[in-house]
PDB file of N, CA and C in Angstrom:
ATOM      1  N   UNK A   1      97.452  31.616 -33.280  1.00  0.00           N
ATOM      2  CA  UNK A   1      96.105  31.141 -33.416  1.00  0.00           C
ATOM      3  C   UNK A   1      95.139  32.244 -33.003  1.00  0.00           C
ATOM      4  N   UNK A   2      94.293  32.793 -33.666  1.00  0.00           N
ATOM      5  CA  UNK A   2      93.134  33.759 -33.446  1.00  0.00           C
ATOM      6  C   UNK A   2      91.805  33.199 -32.726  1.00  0.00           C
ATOM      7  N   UNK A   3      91.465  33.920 -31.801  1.00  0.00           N
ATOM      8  CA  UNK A   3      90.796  33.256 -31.186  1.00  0.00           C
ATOM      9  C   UNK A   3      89.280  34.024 -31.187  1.00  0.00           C
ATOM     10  N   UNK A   4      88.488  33.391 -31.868  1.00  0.00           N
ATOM     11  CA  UNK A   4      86.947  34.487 -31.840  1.00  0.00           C
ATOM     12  C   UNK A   4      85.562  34.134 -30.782  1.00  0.00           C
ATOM     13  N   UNK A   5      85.561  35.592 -30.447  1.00  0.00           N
ATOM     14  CA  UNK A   5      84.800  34.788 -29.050  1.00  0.00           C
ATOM     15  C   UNK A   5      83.059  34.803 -29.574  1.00  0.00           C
ATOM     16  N   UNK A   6      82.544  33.874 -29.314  1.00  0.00           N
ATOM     17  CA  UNK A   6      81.367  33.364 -29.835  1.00  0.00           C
ATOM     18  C   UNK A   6      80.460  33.407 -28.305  1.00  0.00           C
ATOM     19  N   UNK A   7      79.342  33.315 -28.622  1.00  0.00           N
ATOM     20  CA  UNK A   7      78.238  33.473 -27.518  1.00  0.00           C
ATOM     21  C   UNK A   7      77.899  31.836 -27.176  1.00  0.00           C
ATOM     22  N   UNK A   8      77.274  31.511 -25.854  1.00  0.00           N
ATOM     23  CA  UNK A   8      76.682  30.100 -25.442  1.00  0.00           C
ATOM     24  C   UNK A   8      75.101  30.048 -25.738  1.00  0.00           C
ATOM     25  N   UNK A   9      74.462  30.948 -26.336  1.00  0.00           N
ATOM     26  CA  UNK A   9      72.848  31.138 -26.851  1.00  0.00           C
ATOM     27  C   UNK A   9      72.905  31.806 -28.075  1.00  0.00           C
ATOM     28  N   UNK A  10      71.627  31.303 -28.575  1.00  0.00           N
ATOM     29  CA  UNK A  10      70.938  32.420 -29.777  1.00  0.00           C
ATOM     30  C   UNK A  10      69.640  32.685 -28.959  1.00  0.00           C
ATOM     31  N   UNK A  11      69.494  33.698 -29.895  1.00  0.00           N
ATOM     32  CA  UNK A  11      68.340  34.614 -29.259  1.00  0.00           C
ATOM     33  C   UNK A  11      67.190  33.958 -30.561  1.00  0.00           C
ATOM     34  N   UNK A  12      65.974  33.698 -29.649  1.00  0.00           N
ATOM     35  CA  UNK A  12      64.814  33.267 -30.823  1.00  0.00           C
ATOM     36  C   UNK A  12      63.766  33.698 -30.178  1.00  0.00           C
ATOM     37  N   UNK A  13      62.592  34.734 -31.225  1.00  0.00           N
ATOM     38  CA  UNK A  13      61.765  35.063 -30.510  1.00  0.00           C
ATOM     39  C   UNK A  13      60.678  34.516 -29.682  1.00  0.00           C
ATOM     40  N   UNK A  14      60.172  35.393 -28.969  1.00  0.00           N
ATOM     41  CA  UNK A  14      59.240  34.453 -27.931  1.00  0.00           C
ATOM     42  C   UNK A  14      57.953  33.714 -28.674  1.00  0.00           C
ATOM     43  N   UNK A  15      57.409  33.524 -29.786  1.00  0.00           N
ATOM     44  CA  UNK A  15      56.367  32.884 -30.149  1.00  0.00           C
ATOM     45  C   UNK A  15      57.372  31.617 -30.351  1.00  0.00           C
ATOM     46  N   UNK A  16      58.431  31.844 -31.020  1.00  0.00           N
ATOM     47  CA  UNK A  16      58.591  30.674 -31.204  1.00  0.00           C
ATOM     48  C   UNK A  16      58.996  29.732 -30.045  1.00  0.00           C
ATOM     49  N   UNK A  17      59.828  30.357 -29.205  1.00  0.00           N
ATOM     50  CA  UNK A  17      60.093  29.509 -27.871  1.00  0.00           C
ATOM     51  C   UNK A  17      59.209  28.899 -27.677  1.00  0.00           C
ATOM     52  N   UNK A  18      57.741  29.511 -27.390  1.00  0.00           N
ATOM     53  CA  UNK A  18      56.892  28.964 -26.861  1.00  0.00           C
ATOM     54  C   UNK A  18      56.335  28.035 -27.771  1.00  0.00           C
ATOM     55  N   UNK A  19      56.419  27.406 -29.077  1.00  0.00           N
ATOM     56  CA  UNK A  19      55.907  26.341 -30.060  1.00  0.00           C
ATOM     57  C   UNK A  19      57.032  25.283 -29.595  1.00  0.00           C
ATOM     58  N   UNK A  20      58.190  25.719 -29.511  1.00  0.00           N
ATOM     59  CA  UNK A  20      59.399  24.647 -29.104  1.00  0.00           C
ATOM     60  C   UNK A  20      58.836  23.642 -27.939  1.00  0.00           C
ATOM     61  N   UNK A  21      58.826  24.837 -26.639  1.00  0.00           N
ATOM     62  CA  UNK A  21      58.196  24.374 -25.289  1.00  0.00           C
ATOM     63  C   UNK A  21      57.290  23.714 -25.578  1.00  0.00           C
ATOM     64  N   UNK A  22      56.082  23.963 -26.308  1.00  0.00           N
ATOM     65  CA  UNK A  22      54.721  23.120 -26.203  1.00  0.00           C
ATOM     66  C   UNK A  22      55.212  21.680 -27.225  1.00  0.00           C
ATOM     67  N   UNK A  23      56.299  21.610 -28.335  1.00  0.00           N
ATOM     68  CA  UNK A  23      56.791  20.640 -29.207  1.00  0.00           C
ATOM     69  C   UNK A  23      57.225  19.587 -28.389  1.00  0.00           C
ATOM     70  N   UNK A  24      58.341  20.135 -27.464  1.00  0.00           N
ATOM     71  CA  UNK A  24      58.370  19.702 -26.436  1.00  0.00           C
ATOM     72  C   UNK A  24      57.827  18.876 -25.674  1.00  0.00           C
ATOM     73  N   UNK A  25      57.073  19.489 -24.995  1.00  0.00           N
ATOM     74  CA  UNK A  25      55.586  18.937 -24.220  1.00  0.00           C
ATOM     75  C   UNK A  25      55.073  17.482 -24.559  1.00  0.00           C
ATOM     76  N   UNK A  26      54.640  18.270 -26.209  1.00  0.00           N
ATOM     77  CA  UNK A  26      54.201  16.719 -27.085  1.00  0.00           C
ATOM     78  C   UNK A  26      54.624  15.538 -27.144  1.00  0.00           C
ATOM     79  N   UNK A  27      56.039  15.889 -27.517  1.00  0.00           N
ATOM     80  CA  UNK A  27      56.841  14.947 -27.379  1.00  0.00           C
ATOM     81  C   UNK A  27      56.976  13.844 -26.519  1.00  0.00           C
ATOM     82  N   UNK A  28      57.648  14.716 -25.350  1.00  0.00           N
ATOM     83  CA  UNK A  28      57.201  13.655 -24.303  1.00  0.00           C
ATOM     84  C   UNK A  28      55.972  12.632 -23.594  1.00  0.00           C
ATOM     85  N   UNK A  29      55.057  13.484 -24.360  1.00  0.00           N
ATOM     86  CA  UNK A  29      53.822  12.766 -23.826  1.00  0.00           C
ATOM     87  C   UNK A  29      53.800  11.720 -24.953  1.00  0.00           C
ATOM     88  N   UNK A  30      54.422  11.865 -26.040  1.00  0.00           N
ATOM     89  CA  UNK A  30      54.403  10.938 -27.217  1.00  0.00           C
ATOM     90  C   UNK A  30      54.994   9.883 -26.274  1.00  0.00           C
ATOM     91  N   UNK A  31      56.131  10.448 -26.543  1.00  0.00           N
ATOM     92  CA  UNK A  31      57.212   9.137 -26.165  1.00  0.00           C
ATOM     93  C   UNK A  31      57.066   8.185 -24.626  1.00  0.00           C
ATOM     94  N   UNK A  32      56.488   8.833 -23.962  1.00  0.00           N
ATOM     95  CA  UNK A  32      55.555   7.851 -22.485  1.00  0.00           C
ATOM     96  C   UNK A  32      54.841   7.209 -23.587  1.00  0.00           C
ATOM     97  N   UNK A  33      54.069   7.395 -23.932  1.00  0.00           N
ATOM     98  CA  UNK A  33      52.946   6.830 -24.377  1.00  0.00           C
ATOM     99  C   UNK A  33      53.606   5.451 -25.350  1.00  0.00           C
ATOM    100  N   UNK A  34      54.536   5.736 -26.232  1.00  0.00           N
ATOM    101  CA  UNK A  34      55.439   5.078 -26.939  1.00  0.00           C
ATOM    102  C   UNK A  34      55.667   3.673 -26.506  1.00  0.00           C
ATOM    103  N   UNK A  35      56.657   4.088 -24.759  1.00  0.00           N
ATOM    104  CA  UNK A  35      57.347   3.071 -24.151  1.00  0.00           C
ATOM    105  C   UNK A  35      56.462   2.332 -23.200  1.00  0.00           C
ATOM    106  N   UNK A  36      55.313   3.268 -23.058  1.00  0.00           N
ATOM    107  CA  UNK A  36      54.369   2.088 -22.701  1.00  0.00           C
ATOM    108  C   UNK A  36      53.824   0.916 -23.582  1.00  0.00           C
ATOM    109  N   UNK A  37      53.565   1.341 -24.471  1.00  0.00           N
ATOM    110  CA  UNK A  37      53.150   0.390 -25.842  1.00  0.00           C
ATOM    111  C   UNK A  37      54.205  -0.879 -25.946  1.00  0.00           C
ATOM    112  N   UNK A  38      56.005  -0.492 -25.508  1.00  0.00           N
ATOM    113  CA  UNK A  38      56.656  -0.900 -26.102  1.00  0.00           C
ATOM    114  C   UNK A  38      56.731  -2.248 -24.688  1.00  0.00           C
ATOM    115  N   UNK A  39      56.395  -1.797 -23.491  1.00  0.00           N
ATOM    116  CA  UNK A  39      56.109  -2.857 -22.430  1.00  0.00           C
ATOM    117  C   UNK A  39      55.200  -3.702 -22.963  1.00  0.00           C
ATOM    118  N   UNK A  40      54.065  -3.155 -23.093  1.00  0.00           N
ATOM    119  CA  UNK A  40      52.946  -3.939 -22.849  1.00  0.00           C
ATOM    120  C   UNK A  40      53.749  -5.234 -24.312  1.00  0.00           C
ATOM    121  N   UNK A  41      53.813  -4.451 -25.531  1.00  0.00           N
ATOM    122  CA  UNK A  41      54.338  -5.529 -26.457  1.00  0.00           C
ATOM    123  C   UNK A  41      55.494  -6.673 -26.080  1.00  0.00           C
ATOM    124  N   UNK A  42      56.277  -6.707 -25.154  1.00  0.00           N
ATOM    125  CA  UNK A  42      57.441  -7.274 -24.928  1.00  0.00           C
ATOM    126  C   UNK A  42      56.229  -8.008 -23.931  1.00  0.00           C
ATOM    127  N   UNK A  43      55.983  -7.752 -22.965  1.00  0.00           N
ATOM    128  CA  UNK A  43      55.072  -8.491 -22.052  1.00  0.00           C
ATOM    129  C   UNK A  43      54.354  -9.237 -22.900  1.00  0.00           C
ATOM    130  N   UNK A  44      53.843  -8.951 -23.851  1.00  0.00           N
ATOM    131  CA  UNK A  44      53.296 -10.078 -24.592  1.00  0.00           C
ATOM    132  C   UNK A  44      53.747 -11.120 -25.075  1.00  0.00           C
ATOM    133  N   UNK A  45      54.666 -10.586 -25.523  1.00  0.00           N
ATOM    134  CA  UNK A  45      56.089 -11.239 -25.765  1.00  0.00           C
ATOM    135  C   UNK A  45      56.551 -12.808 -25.307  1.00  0.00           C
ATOM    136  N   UNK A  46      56.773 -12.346 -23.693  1.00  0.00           N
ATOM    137  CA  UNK A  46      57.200 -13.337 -22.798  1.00  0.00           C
ATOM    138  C   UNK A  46      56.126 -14.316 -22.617  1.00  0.00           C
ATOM    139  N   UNK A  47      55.098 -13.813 -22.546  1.00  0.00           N
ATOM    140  CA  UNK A  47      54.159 -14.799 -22.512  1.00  0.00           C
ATOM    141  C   UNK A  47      53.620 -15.696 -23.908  1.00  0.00           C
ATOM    142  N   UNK A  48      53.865 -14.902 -24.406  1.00  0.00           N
ATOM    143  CA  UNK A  48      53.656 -15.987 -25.352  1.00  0.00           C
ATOM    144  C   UNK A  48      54.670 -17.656 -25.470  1.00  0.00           C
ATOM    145  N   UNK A  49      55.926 -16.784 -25.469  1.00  0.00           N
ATOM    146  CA  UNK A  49      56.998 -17.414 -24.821  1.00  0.00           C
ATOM    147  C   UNK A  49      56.952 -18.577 -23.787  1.00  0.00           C
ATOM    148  N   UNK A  50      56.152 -17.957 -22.872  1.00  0.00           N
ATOM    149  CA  UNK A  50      55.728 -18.725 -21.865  1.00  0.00           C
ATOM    150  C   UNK A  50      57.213 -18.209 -20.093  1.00  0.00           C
ATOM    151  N   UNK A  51      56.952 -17.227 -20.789  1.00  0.00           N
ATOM    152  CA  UNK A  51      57.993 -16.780 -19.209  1.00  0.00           C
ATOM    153  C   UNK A  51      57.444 -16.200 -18.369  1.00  0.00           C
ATOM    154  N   UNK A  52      56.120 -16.839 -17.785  1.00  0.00           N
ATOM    155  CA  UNK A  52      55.492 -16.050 -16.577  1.00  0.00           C
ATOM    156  C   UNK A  52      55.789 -16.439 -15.403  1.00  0.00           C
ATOM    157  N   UNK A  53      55.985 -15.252 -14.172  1.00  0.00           N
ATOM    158  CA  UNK A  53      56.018 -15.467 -13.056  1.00  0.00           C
ATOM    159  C   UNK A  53      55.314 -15.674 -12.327  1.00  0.00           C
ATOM    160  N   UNK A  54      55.168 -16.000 -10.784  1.00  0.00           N
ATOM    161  CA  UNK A  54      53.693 -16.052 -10.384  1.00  0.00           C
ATOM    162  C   UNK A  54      53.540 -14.638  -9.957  1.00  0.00           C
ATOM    163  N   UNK A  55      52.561 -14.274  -9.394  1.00  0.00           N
ATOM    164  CA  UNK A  55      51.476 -12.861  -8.943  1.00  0.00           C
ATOM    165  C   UNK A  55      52.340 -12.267  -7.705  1.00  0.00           C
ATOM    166  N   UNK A  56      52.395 -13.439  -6.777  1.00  0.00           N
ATOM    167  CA  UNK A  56      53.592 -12.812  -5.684  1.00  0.00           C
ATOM    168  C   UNK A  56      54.916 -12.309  -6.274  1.00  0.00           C
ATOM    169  N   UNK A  57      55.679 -12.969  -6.529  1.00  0.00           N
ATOM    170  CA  UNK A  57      57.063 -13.056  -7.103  1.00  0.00           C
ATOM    171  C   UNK A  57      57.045 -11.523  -8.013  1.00  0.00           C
ATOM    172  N   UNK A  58      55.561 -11.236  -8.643  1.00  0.00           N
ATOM    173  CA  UNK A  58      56.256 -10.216  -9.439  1.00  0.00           C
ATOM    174  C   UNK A  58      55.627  -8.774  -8.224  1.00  0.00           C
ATOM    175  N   UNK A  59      54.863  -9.234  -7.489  1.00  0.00           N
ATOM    176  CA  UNK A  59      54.863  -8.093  -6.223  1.00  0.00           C
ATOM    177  C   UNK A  59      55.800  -7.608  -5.606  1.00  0.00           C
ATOM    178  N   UNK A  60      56.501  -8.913  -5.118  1.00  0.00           N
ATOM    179  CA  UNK A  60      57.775  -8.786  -4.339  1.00  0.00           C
ATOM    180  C   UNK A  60      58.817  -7.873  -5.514  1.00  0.00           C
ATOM    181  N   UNK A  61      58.898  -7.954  -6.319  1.00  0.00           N
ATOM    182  CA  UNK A  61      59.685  -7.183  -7.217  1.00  0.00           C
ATOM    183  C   UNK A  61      59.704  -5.848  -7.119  1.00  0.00           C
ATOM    184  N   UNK A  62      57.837  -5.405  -7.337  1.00  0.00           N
ATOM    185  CA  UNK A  62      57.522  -4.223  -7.535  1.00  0.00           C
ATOM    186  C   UNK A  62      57.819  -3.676  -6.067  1.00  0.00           C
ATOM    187  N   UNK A  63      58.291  -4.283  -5.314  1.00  0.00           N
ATOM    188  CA  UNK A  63      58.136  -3.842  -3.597  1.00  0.00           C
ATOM    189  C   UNK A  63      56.784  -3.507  -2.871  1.00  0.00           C
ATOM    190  N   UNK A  64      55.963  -4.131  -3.829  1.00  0.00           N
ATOM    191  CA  UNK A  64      54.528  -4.023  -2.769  1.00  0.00           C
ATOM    192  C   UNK A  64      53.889  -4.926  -1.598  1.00  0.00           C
TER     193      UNK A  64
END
């Protein structure tokens, strides 16, 4: 069996790194932004439902 030794990186120049990094960036701020949306919708959710807790009960949760 031949065995060819291969590298653990490619090399990409630095403008582009830095569009990745900032793609990056975006991203994540997308995707917070996303899964907040995706609470608040499910929270709506329940209530509509009618699965509310009281004000304490969901304090005590949050540990406040």
């Amino acid at each position: 069996m031949i065995r060819i030794a291969t590298k653990n990186y490619i090399r990409i120049p630095k403008e582009e790194y830095i569009r990745l990094k900032q793609l990056q960036k975006y991203f994540g701020t997308f995707w917070s932004y996303f899964e907040h949306l995706q609470e608040i919708k499910k929270a709506r959710e329940e209530i509509k439902v009618g699965k509310t807790i009281a004000q304490e009960d969901l304090f005590q949760k949050l540990g406040l």
